[in-house]
Each structure stands twice: as C-alpha cells, then as structure tokens.
Protein backbone atom coordinates (compact mmCIF):
# COMPACT_ATOMS: atom_id res chain seq x y z
CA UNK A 1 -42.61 11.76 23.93
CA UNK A 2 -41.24 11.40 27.65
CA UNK A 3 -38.44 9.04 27.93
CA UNK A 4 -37.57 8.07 24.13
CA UNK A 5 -33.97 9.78 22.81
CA UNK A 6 -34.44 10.51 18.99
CA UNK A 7 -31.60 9.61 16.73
CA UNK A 8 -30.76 10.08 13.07
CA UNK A 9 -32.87 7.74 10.89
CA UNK A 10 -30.47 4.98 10.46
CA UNK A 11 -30.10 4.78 14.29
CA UNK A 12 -33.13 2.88 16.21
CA UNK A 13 -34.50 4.74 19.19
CA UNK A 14 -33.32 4.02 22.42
CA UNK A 15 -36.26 4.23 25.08
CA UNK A 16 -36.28 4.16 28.88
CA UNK A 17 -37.90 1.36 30.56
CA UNK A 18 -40.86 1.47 32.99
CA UNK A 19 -40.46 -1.48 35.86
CA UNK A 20 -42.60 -3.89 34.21
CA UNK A 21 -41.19 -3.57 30.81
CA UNK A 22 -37.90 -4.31 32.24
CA UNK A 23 -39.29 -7.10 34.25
CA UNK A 24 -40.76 -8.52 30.97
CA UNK A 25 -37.32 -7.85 28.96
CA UNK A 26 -34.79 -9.27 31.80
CA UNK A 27 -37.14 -12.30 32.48
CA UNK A 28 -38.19 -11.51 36.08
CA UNK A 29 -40.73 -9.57 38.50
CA UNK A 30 -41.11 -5.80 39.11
CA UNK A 31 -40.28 -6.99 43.08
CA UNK A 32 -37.35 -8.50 42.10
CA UNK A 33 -35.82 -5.15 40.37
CA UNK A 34 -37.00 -3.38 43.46
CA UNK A 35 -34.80 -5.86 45.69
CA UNK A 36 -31.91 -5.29 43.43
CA UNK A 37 -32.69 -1.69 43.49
CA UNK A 38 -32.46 -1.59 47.00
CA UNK A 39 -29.64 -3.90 47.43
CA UNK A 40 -27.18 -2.15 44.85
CA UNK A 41 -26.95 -3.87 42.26
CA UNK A 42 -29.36 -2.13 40.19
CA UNK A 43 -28.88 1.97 40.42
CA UNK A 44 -31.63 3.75 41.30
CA UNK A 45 -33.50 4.29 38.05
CA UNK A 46 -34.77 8.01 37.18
CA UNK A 47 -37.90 9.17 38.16
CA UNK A 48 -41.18 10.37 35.91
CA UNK A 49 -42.75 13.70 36.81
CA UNK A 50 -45.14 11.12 38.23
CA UNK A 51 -42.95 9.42 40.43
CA UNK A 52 -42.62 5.99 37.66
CA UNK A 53 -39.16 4.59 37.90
CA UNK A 54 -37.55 4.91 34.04
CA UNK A 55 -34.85 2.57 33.59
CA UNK A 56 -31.78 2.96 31.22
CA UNK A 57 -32.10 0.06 28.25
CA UNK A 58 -28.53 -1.31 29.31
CA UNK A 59 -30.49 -2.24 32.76
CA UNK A 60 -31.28 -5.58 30.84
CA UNK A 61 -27.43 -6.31 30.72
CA UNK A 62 -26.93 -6.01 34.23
CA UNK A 63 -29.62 -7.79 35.47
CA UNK A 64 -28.33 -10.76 33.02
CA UNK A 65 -25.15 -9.90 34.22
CA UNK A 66 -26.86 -10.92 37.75
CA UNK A 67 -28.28 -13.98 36.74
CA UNK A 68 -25.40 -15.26 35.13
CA UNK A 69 -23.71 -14.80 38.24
CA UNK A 70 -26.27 -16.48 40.57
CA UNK A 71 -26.44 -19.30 38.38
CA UNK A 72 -22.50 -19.71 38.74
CA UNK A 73 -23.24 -19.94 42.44
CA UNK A 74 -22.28 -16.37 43.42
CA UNK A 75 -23.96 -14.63 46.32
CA UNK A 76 -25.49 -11.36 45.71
CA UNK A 77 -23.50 -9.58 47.72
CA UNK A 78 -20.13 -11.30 45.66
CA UNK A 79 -21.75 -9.86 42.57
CA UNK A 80 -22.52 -6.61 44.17
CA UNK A 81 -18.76 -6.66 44.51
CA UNK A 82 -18.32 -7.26 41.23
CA UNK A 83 -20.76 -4.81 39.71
CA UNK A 84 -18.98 -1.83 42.37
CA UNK A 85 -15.54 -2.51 40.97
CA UNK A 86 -16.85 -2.40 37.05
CA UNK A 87 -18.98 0.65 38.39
CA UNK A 88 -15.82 2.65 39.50
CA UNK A 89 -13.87 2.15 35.98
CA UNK A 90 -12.20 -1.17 36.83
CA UNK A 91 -11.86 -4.18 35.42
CA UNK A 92 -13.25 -6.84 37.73
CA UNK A 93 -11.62 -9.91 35.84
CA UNK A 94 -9.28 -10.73 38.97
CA UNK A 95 -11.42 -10.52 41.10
CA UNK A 96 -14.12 -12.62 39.21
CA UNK A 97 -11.33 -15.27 39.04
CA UNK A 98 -10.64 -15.24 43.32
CA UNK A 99 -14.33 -16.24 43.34
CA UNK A 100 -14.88 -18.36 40.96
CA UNK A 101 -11.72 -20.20 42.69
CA UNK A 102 -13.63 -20.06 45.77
CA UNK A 103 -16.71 -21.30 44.15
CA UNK A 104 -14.72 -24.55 42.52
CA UNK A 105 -13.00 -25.40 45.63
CA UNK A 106 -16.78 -25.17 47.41
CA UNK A 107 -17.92 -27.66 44.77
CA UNK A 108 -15.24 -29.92 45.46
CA UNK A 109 -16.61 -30.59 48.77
CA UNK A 110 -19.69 -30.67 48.36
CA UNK A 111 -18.58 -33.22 46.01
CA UNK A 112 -16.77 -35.34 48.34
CA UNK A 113 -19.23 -34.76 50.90
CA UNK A 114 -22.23 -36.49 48.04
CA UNK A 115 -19.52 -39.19 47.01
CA UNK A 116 -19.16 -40.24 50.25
CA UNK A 117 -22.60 -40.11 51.15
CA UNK A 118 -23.55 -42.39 47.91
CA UNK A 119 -20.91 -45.05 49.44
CA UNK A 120 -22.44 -44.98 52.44
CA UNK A 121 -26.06 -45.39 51.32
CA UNK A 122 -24.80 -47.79 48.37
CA UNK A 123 -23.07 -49.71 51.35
CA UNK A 124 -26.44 -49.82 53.68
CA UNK A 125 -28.91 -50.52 50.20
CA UNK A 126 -25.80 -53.67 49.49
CA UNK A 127 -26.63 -55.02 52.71
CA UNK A 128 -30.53 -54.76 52.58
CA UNK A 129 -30.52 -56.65 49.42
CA UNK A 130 -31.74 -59.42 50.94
CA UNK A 131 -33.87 -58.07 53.70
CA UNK A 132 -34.48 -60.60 56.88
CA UNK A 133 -36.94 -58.98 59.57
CA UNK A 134 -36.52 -61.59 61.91
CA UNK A 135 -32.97 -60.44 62.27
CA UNK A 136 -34.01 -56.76 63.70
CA UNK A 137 -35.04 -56.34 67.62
CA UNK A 138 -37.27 -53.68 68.23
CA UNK A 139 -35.11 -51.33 69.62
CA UNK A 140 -33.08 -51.48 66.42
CA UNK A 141 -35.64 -50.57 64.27
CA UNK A 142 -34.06 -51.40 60.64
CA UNK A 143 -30.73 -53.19 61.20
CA UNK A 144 -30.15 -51.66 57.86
CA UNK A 145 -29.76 -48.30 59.17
C-alpha cells in the first residue's frame, strides 16, 4: 500500500494525500495548491513512481494556516514570510505582530477614507431631499453632484 505509514493498532494511519484529496480536505482547487506550490508556500510535495504529487497530511494545516492569513488581510507574499521564518525553526510571533500592526493602521484609513466619503454622500443625498429640476442648467447636469 503506496503512501500509507502503518502504526501500532491504537494509532490511526497516517496517509499521504493525492492533489485532489487535499483540495477536497483544505476546502479549495487542485490549481490553487499548484499556485501555492509554485509560489512557496506549499513545499513541493513527493512524487509517485508515476509522477502523482503525494502530500504530507499536515499540508491541510498550512494551507488553513494560509487562509487564515488572507482572510486577516495578509498578502501572500507576507505569509510566505511568515511560513519561511516558522520553516527555519523560528518563531514568527513578532513578526506576525509588525504586520498585523501594519494591517490595523491600513484599516484605519481606509476607515477614514469610507467615513468621510459617507459625509460627503450623506451631505449631497441631505441636499437632494427635496429635488427641484428647474434649478439645474444643462451644463450642470445634477446640481446635486
């Protein structure tokens, strides 16, 4: 049985993954494991006599790993960093902080950036309560905006 490690009874077997399995397990595509494959952040999985990639069961856990960092806003290549730190014996806690500092301080634009684009519109939607046509010219389109 290629690919399965046998343990003592009371252990359950750990088995290597083919690319769709771990697609199916890790909630995403074959393509997408191939882009992290060839980006880094997936190592290169082991090869079948016929040329299958076999991937390690703890492959799930990084590719969650992954998500859990894109869906904090991260960039790939920021959790590539991450992932290369943890992948030569360090702890990457610091630097996990320094970004997720970055990421906050992004936020906080963006959310004074949307604030002050909702006062603005707010402002313009205050003044069209009442709309009066007859008021614009034609080069002005919408005295409104």
């Amino acid at each position: 049985m290629q690919g399965k490690v046998k343990r003592a009874p009371a252990e359950r077997e750990v088995t290597a993954m083919r690319i769709g399995e771990l697609a199916a397990a890790a909630g995403t595509t074959p393509k997408t494991l191939r882009f992290y494959e060839e980006s880094g952040l997936l190592p290169p999985a082991d090869r079948t006599p016929s040329g299958y990639r076999d991937y390690a069961p703890d492959a799930v856990a990084r590719i969650d790993f992954v998500h859990r960092g894109q869906a904090a806003g991260l960039t790939l290549a920021q959790i590539r960093q991450i992932l290369d730190i943890r992948d030569d014996g360090a702890a990457p806690c610091e630097h996990v902080r320094d970004l997720l500092d970055e990421r906050l301080a992004e936020i906080e634009q963006q959310i004074a950036r949307l604030t002050a684009l909702h006062d603005t519109i707010a402002e313009l939607r205050h003044d069209a309560a009442q709309p009066d046509p007859d008021t614009c010219s034609p080069e002005q389109v919408c005295r409104y905006l």
